[in-house]
N, C-alpha and C. Protein backbone atom coordinates (compact mmCIF):
# COMPACT_ATOMS: atom_id res chain seq x y z
N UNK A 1 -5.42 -4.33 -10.73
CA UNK A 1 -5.37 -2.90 -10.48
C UNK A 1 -4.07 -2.38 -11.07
N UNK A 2 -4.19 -1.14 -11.97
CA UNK A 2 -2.98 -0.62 -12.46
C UNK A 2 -2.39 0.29 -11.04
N UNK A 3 -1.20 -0.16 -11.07
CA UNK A 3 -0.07 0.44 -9.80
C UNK A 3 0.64 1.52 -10.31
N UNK A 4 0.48 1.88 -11.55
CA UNK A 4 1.00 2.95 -12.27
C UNK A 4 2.48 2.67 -12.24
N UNK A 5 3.11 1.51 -12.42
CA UNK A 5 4.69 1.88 -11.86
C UNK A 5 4.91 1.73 -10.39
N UNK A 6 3.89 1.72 -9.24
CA UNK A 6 4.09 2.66 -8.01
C UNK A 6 4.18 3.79 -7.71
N UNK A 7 3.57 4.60 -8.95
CA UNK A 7 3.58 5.71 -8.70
C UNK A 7 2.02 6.19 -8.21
N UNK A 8 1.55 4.96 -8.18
CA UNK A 8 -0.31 5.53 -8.10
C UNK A 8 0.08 5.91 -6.06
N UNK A 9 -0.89 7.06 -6.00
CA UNK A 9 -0.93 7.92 -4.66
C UNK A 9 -1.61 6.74 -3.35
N UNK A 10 -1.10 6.67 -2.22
CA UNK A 10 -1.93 5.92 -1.69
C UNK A 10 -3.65 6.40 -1.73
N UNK A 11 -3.63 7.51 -1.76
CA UNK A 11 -5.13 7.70 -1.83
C UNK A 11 -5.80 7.57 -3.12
N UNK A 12 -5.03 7.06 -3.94
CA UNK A 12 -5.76 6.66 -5.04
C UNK A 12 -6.28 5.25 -4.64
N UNK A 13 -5.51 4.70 -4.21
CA UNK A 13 -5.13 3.28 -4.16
C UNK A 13 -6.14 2.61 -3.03
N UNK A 14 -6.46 3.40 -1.86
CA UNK A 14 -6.85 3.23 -0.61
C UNK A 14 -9.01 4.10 -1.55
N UNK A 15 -8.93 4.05 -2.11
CA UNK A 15 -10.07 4.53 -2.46
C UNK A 15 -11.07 3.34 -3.29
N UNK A 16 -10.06 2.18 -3.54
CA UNK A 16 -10.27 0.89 -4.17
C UNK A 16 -10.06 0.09 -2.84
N UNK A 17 -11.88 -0.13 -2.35
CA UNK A 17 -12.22 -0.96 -1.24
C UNK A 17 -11.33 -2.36 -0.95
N UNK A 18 -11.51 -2.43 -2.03
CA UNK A 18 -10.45 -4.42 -1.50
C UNK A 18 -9.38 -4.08 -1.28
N UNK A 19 -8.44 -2.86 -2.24
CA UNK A 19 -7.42 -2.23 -1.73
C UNK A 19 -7.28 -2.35 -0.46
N UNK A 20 -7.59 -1.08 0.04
CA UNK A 20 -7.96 -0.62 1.17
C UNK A 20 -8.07 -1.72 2.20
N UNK A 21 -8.77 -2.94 2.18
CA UNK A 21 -8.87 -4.01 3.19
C UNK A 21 -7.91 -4.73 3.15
N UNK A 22 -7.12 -5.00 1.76
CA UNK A 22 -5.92 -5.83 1.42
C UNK A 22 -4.81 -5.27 2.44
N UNK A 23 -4.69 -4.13 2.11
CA UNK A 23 -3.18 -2.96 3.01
C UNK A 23 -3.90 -2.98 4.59
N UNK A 24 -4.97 -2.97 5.15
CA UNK A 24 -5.25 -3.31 6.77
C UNK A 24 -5.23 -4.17 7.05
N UNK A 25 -5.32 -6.14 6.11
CA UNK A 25 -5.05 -7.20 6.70
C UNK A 25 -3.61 -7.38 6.60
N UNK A 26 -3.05 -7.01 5.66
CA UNK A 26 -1.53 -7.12 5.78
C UNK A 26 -0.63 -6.27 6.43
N UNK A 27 -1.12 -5.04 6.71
CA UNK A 27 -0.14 -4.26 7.81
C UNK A 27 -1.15 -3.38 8.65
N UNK A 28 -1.88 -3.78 9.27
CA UNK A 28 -2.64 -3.14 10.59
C UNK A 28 -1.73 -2.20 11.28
N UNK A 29 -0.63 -2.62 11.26
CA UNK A 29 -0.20 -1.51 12.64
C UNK A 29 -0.60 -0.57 12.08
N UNK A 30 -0.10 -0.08 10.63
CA UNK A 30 0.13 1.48 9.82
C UNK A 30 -0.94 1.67 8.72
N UNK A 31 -1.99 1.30 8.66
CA UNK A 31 -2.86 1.03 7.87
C UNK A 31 -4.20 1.52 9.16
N UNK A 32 -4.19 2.17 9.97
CA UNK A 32 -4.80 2.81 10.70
C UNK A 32 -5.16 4.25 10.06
N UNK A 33 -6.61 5.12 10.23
CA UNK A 33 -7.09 6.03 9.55
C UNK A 33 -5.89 7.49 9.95
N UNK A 34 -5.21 7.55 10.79
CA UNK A 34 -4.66 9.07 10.97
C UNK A 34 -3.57 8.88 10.20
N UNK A 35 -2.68 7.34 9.93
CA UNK A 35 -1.33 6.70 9.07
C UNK A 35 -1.85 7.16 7.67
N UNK A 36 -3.01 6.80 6.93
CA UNK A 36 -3.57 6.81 5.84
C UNK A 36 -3.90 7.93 5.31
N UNK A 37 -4.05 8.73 6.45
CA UNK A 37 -4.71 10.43 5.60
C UNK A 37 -3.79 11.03 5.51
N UNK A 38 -2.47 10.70 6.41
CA UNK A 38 -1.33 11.45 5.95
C UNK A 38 -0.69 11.16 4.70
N UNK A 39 -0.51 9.76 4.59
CA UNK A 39 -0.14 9.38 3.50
C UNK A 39 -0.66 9.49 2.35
N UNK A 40 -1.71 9.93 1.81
CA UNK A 40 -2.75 9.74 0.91
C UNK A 40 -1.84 10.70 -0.45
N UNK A 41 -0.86 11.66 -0.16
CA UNK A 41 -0.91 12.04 -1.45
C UNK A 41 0.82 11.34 -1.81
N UNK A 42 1.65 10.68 -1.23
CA UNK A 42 2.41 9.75 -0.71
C UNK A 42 2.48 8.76 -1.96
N UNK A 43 3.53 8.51 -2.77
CA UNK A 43 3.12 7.27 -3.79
C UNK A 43 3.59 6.26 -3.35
N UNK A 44 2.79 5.19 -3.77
CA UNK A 44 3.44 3.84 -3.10
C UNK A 44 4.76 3.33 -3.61
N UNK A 45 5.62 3.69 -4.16
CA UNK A 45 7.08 3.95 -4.30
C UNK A 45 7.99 4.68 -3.24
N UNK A 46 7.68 5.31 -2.60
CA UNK A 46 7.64 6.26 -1.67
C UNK A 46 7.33 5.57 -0.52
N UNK A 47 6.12 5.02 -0.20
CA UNK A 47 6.22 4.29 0.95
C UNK A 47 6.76 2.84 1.25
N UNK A 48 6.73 2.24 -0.24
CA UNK A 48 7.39 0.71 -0.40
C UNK A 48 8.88 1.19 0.04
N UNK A 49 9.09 2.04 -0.22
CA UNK A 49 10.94 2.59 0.27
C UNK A 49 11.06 2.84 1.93
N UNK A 50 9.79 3.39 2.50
CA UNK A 50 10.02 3.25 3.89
C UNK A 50 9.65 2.16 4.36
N UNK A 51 9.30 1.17 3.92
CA UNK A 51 8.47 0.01 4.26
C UNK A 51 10.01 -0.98 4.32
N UNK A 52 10.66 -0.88 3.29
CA UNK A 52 11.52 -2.07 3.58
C UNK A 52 12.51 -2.53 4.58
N UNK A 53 12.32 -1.31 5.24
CA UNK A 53 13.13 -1.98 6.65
C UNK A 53 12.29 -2.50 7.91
N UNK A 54 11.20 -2.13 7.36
CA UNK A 54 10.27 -2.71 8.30
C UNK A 54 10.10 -4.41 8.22
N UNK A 55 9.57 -4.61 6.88
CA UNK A 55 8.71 -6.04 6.71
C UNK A 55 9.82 -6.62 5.56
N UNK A 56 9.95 -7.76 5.59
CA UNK A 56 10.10 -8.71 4.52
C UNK A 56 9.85 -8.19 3.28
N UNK A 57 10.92 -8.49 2.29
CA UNK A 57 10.85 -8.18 1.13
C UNK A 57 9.73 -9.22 0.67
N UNK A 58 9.56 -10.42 0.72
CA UNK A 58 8.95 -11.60 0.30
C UNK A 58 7.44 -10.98 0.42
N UNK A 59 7.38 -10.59 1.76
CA UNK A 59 5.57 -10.02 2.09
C UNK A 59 5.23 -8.72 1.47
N UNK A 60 6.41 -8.28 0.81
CA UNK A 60 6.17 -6.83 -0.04
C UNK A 60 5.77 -6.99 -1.29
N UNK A 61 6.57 -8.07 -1.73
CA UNK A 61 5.94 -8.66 -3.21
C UNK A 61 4.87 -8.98 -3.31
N UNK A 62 4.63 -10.01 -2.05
CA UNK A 62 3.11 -10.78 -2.81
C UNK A 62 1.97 -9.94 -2.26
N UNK A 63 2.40 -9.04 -1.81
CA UNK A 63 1.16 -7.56 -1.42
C UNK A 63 1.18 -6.98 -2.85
N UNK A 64 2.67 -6.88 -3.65
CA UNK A 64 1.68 -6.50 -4.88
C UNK A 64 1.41 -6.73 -5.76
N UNK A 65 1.62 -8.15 -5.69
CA UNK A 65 1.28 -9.12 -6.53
C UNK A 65 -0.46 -9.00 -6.80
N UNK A 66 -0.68 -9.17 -5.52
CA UNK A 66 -2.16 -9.60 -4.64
C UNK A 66 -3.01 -7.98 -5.00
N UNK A 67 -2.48 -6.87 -4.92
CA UNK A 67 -3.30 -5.04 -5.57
C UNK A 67 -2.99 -5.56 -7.19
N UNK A 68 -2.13 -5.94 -7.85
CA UNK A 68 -1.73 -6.30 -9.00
C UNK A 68 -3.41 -6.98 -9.42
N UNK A 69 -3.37 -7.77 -8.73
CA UNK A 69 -4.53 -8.78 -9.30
C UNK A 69 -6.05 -8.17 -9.04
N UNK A 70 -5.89 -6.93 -8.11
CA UNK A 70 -7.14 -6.61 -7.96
C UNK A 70 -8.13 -5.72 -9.43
């Protein structure tokens, strides 16, 4: 899957089903439908930046490693 940079929108991104299941097995808490519709016009540069104080850099990579390959 092209990530555009990280600039692709989560709702671009979340519109590509395996996507979409990939980002709810790996972060359920925030990967819930009211988290997602807000975020949708949100680029994943943008949220990888609020994300890193949350989770592991290590589990950030191979998440996009893993949309990378989709």
């Amino acid at each position: 899957m092209d990530l555009q940079n990280n600039e692709i929108t989560i709702g671009a991104l979340i519109s590509n089903g395996a996507a979409k299941a990939l980002l709810k097995k790996e972060f359920p808490e925030v990967a819930n439908p009211l988290m997602l519709q807000m975020a949708k016009k949100m680029t994943l540069a943008s949220v990888l930046n609020l994300a890193r104080d949350r989770y592991p850099q290590e589990k950030i990579q191979r998440v996009l490693l893993e949309l990378q390959a989709l």
